[in-house]
C-alpha atoms as a PDB file:
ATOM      1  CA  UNK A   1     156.258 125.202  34.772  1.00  0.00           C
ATOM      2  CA  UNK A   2     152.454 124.587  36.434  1.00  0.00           C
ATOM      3  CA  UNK A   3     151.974 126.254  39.056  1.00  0.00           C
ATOM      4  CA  UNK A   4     149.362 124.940  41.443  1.00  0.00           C
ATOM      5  CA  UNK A   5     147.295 128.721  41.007  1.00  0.00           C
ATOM      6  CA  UNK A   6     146.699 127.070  37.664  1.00  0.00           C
ATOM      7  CA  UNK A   7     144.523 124.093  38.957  1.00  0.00           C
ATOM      8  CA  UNK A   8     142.344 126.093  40.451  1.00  0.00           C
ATOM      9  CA  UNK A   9     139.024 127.216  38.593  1.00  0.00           C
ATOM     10  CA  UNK A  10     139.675 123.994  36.637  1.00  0.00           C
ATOM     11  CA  UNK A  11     139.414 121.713  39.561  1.00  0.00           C
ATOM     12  CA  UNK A  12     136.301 123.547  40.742  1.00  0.00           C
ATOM     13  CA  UNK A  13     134.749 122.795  36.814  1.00  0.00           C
ATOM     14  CA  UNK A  14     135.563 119.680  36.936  1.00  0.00           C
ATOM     15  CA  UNK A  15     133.841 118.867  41.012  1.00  0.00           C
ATOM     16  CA  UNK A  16     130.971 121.053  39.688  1.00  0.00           C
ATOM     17  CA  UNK A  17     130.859 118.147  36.640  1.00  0.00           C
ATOM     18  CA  UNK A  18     130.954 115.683  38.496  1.00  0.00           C
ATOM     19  CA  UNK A  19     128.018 116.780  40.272  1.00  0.00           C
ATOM     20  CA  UNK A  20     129.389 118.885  42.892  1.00  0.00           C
ATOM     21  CA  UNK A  21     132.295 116.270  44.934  1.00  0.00           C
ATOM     22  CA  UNK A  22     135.024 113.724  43.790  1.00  0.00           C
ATOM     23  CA  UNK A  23     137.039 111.640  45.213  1.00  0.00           C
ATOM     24  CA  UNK A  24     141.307 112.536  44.811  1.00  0.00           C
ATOM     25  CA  UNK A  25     141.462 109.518  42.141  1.00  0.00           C
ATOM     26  CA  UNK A  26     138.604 111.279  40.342  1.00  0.00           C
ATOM     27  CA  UNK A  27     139.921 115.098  40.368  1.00  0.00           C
ATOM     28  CA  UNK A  28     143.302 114.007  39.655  1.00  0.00           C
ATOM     29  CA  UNK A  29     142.754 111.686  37.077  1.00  0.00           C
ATOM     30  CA  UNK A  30     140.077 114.733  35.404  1.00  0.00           C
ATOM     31  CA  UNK A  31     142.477 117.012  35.473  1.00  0.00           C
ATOM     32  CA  UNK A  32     145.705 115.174  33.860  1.00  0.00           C
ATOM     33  CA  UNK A  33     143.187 114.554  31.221  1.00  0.00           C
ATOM     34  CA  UNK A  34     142.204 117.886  31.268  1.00  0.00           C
ATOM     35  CA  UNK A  35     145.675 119.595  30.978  1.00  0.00           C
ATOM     36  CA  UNK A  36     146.885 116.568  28.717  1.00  0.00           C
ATOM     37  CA  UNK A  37     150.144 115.901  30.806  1.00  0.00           C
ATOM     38  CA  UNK A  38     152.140 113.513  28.922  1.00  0.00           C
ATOM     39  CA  UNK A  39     153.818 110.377  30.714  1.00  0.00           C
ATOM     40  CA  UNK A  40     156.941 112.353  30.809  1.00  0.00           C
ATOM     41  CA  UNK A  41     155.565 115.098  32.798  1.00  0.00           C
ATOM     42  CA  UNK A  42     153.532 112.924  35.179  1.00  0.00           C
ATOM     43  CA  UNK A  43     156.823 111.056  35.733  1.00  0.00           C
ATOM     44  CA  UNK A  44     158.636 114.491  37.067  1.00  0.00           C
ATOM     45  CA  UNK A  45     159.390 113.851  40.794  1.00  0.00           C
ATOM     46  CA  UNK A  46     160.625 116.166  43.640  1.00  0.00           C
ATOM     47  CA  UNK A  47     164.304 115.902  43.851  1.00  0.00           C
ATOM     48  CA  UNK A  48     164.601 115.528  47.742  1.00  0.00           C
ATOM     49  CA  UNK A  49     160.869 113.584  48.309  1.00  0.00           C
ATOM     50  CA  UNK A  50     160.549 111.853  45.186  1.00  0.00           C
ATOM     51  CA  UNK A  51     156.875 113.212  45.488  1.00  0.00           C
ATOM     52  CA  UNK A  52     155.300 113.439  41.809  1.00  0.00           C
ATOM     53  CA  UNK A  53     155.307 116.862  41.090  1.00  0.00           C
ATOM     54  CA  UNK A  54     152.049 117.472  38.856  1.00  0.00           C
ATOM     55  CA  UNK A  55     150.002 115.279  41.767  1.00  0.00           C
ATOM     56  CA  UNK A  56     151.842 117.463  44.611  1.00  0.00           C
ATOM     57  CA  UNK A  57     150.669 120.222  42.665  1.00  0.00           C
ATOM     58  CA  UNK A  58     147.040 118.842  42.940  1.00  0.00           C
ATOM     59  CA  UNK A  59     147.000 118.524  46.203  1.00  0.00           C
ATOM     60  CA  UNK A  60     148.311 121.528  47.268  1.00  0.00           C
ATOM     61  CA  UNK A  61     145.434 123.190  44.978  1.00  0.00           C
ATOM     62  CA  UNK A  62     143.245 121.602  46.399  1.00  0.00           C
ATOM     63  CA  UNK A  63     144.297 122.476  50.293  1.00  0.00           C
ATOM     64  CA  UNK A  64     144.306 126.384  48.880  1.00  0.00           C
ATOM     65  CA  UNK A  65     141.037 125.675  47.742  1.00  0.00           C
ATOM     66  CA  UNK A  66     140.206 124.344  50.573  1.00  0.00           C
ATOM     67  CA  UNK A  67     141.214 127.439  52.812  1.00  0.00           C
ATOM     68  CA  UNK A  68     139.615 129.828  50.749  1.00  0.00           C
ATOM     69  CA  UNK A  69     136.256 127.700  51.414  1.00  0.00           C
ATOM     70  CA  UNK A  70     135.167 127.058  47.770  1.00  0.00           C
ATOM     71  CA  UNK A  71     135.887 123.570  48.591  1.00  0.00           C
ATOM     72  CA  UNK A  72     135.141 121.211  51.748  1.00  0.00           C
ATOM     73  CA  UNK A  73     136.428 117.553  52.684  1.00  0.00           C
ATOM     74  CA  UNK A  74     133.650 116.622  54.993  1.00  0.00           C
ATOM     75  CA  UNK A  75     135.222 112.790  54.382  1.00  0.00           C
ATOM     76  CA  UNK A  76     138.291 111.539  53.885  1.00  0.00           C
ATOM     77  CA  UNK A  77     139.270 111.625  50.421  1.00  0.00           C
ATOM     78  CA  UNK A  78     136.233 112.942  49.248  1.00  0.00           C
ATOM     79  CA  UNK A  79     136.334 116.726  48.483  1.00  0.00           C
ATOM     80  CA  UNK A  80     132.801 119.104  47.559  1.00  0.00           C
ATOM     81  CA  UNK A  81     132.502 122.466  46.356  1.00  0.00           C
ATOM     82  CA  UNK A  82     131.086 124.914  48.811  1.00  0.00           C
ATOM     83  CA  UNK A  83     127.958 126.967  48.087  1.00  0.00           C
ATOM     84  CA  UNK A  84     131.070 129.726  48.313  1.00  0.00           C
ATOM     85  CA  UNK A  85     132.442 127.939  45.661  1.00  0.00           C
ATOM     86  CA  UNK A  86     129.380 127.228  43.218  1.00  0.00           C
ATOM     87  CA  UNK A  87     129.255 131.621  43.570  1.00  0.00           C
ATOM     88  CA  UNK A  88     132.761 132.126  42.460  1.00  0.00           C
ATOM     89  CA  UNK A  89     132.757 129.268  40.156  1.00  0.00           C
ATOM     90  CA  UNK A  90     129.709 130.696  38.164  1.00  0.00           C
ATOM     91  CA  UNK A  91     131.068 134.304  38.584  1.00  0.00           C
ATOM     92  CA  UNK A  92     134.062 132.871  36.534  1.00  0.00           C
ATOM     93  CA  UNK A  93     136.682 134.685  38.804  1.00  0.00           C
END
């Protein structure tokens, strides 16, 4: 199993390539197509929430990132890497 630790220095490669922010549609999208999740794993869904697992996953990567400041959501949706986050990204930590 994923676990959402594993999104992490890909989501900030893929932000950085798309010029430093995304939208969620954009850096989820990237990085299914990234980690080449088949339809049967996308369609895996929390038992309780019926939540999609590998897009929970996402999210919660991206709220981790988030509170580590290597990534900011200045608008809704719409998440940037941090200068923070440009550092570590480059340091390849």
């Amino acid at each position: 199993h994923l676990k959402k630790e594993q999104f992490y220095y890909p989501m900030l490669e893929l932000i950085e390539q798309l010029g430093g922010s995304g939208s969620n549609q954009e850096i989820e999208t990237g990085l299914i197509e990234k980690f080449k999740f088949s339809d049967e794993e996308l369609a895996f869904v929390h038992e309780k929430s019926g939540t999609p697992i590998i897009s929970n996953k996402i999210a919660w990567a991206r709220s981790y990132l988030k509170s580590a400041n290597l990534l900011s959501n200045e608008r809704t949706g719409v998440w940037a890497i941090t200068e923070f986050g440009k550092e570590i990204f480059q340091s390849g930590e």
